[in-house]
PDB file of N, CA and C in Angstrom:
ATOM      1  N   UNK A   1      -0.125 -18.901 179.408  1.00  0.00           N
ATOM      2  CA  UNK A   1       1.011 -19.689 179.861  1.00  0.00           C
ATOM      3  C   UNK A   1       1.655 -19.062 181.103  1.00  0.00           C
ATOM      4  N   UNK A   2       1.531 -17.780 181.152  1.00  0.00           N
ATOM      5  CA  UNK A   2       2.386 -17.317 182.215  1.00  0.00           C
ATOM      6  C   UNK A   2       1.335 -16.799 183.376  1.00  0.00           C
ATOM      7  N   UNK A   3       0.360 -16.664 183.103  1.00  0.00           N
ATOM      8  CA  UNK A   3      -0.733 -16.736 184.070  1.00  0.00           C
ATOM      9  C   UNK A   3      -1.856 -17.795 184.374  1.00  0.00           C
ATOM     10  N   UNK A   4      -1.388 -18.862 184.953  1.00  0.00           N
ATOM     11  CA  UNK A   4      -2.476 -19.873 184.416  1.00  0.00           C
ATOM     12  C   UNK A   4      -3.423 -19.570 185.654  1.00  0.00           C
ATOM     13  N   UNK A   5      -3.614 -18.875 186.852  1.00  0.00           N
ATOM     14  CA  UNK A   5      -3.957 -18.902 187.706  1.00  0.00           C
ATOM     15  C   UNK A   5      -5.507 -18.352 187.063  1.00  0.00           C
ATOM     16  N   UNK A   6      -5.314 -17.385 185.972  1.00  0.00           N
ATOM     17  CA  UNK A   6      -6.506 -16.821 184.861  1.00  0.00           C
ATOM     18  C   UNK A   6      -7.193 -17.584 184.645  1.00  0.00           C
ATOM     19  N   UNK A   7      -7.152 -18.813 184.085  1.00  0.00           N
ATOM     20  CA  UNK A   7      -8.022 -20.272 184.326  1.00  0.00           C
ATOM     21  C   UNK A   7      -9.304 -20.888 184.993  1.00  0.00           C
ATOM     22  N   UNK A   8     -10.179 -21.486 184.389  1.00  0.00           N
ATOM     23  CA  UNK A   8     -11.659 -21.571 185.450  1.00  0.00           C
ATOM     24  C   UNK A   8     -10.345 -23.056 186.209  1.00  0.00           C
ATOM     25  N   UNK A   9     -11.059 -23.160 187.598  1.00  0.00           N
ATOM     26  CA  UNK A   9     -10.222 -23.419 188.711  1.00  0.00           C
ATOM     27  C   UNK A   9     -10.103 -25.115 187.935  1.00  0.00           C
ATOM     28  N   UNK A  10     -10.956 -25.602 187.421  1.00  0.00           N
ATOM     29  CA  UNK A  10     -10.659 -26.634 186.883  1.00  0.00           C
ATOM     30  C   UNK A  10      -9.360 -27.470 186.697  1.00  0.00           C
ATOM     31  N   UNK A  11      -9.295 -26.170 185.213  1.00  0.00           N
ATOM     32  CA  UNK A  11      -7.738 -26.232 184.631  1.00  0.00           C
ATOM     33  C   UNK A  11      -6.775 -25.564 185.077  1.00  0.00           C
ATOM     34  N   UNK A  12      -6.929 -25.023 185.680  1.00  0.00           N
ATOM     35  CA  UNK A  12      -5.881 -24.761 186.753  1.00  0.00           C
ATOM     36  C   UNK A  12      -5.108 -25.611 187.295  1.00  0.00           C
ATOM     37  N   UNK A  13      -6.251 -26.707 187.930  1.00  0.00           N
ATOM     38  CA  UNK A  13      -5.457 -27.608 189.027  1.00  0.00           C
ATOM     39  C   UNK A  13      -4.976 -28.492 187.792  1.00  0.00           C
ATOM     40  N   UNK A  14      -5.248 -29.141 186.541  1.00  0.00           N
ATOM     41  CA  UNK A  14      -4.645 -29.927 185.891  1.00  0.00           C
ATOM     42  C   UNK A  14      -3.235 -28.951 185.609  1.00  0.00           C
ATOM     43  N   UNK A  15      -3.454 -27.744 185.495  1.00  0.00           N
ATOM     44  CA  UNK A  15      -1.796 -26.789 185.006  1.00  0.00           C
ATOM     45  C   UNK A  15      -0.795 -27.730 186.120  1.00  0.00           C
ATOM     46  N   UNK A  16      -1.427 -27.653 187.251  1.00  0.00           N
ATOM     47  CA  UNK A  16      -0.328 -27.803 188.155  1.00  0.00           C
ATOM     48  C   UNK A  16       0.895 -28.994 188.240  1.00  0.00           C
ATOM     49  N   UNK A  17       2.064 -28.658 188.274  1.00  0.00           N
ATOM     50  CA  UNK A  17       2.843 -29.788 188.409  1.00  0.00           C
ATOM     51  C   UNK A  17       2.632 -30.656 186.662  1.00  0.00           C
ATOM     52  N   UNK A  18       2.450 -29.619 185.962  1.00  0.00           N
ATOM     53  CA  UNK A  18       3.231 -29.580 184.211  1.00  0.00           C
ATOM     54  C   UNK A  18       4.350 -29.197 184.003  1.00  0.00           C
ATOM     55  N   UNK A  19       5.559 -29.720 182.683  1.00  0.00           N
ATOM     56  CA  UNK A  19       6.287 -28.926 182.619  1.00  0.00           C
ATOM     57  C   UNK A  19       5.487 -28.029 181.249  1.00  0.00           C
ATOM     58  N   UNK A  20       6.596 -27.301 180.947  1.00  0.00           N
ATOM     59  CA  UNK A  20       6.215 -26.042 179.986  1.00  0.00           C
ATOM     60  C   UNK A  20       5.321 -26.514 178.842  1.00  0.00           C
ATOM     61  N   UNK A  21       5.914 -27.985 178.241  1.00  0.00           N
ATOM     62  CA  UNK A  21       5.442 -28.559 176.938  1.00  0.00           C
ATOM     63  C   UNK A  21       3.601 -28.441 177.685  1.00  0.00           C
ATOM     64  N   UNK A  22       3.725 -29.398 178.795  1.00  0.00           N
ATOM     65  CA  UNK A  22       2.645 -29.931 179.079  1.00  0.00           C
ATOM     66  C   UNK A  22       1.663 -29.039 179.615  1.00  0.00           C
ATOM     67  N   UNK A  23       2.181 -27.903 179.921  1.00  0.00           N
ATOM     68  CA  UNK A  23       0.861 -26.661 180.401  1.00  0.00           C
ATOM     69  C   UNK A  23       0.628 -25.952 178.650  1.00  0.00           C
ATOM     70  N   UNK A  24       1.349 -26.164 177.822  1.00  0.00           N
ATOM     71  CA  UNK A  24       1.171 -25.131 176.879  1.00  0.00           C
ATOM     72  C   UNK A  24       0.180 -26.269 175.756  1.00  0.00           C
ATOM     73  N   UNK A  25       0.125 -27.582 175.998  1.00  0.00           N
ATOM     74  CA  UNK A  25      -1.286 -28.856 175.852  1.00  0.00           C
ATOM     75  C   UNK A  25      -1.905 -28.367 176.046  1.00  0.00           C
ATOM     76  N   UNK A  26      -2.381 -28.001 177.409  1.00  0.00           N
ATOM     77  CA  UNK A  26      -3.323 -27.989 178.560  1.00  0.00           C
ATOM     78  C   UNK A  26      -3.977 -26.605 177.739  1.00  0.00           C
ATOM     79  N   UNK A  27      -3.000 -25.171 177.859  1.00  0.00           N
ATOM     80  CA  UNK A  27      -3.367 -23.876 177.278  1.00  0.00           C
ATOM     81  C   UNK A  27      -4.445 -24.629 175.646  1.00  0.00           C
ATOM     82  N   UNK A  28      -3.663 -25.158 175.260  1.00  0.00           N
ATOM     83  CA  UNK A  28      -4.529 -25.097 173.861  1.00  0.00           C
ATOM     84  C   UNK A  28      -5.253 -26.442 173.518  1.00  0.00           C
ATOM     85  N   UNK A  29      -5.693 -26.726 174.516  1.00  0.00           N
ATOM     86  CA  UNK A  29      -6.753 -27.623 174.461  1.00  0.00           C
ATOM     87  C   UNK A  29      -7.953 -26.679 175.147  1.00  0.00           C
ATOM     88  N   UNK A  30      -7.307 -26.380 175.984  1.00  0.00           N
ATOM     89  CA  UNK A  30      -8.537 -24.888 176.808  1.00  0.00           C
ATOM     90  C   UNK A  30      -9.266 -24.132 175.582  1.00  0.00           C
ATOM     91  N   UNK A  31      -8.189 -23.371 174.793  1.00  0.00           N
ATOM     92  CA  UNK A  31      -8.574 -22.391 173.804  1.00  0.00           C
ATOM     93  C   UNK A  31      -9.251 -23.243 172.624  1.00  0.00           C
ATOM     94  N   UNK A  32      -8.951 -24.482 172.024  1.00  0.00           N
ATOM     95  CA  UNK A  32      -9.692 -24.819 171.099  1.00  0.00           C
ATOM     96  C   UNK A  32     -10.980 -25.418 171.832  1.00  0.00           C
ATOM     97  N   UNK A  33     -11.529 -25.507 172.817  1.00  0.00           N
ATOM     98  CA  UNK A  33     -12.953 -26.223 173.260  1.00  0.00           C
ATOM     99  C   UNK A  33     -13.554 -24.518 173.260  1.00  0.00           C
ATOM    100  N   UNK A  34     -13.079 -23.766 172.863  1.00  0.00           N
ATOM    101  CA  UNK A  34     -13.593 -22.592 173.284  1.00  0.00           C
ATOM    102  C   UNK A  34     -14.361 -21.922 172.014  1.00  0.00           C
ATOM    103  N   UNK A  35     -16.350 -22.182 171.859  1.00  0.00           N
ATOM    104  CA  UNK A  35     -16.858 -21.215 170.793  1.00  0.00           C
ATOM    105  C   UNK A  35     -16.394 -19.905 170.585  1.00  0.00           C
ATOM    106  N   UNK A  36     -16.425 -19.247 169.698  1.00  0.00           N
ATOM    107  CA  UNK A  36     -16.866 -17.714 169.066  1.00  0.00           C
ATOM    108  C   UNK A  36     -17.229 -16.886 170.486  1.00  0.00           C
ATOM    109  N   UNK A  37     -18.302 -17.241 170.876  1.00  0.00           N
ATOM    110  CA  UNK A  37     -18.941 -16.498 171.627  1.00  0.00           C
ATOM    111  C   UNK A  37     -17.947 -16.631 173.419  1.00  0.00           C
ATOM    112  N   UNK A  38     -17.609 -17.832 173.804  1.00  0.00           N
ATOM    113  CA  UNK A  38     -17.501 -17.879 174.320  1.00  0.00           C
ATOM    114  C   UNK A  38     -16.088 -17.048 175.012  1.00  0.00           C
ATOM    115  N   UNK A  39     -15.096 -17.435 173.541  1.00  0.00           N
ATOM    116  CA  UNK A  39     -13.796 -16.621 173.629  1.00  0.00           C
ATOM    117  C   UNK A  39     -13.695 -15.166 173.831  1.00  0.00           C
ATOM    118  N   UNK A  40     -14.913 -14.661 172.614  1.00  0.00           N
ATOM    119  CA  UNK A  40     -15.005 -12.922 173.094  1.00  0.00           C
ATOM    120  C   UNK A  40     -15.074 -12.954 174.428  1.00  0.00           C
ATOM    121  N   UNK A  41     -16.406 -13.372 175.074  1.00  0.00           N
ATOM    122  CA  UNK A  41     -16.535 -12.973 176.461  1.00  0.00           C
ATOM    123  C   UNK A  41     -15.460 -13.129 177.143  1.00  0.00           C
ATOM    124  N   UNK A  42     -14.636 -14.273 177.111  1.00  0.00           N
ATOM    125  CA  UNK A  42     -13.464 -14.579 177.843  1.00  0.00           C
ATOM    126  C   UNK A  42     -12.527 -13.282 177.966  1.00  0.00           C
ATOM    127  N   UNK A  43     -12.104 -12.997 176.445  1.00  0.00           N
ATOM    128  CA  UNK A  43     -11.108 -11.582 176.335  1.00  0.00           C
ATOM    129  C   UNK A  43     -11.721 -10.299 177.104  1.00  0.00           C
ATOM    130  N   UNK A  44     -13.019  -9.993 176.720  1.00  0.00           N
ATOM    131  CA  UNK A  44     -13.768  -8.598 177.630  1.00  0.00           C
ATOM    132  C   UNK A  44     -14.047  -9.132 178.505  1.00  0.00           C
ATOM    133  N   UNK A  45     -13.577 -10.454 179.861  1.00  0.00           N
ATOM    134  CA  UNK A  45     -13.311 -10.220 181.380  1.00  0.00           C
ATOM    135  C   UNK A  45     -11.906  -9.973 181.705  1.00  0.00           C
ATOM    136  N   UNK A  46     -10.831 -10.848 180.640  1.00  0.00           N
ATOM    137  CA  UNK A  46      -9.868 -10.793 181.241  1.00  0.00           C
ATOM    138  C   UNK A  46      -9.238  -9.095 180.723  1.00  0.00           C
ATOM    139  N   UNK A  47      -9.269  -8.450 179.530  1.00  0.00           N
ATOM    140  CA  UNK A  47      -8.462  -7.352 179.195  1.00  0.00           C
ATOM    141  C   UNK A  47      -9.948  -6.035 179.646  1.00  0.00           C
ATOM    142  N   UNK A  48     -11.299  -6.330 180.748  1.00  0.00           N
ATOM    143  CA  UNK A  48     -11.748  -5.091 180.717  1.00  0.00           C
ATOM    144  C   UNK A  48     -12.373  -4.089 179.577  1.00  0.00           C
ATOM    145  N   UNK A  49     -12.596  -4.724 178.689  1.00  0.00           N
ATOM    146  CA  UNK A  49     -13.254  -4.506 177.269  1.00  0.00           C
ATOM    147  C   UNK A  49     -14.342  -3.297 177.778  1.00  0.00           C
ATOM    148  N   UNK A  50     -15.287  -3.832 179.011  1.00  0.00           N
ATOM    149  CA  UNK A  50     -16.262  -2.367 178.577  1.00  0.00           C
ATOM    150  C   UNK A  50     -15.785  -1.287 178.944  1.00  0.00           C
ATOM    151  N   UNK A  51     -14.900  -0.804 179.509  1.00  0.00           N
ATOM    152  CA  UNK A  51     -14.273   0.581 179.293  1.00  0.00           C
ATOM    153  C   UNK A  51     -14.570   1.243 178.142  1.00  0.00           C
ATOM    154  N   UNK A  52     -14.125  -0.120 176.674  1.00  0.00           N
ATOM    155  CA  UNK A  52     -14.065   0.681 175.760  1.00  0.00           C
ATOM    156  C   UNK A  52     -15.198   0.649 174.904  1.00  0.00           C
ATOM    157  N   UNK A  53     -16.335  -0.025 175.371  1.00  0.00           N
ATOM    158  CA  UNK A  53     -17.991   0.066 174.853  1.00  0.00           C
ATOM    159  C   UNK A  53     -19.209   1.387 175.035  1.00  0.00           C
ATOM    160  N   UNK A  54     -18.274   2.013 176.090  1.00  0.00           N
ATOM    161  CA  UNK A  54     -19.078   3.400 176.411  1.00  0.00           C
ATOM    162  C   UNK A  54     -20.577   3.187 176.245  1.00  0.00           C
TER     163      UNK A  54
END
C-alpha cells in the first residue's frame, strides 16, 4: 500500500489515481492471483532473502 511503485508496471498504472479503499482492492486482488510459488519468489526479491540462504 505504501509502496505501490514495488508493483509489476501493470498494476501500478491501475494504482494510479485510486483512493486508499481502491488501491488497497487493487493490493489484494494482486496478492490473491498470486500461487505458493509465485509469492515466495516475490518476498526473496523484494526483502533480499538470499543473503540469508548462504
Amino acid at each position: 500500500m505504501n509502496e505501490p511503485e514495488v508493483l509489476p508496471t501493470e498494476w501500478y498504472d491501475m494504482s494510479q489515481n485510486r483512493d486508499q479503499a481502491g488501491r488497497a482492492r487493487l493490493v489484494c486482488d494482486y496478492i490473491a492471483g498470486m500461487t505458493d510459488r509465485f509469492a515466495i519468489e516475490e518476498h526473496r526479491k523484494l526483502f533480499n532473502l538470499e543473503l540469508w540462504n548462504g
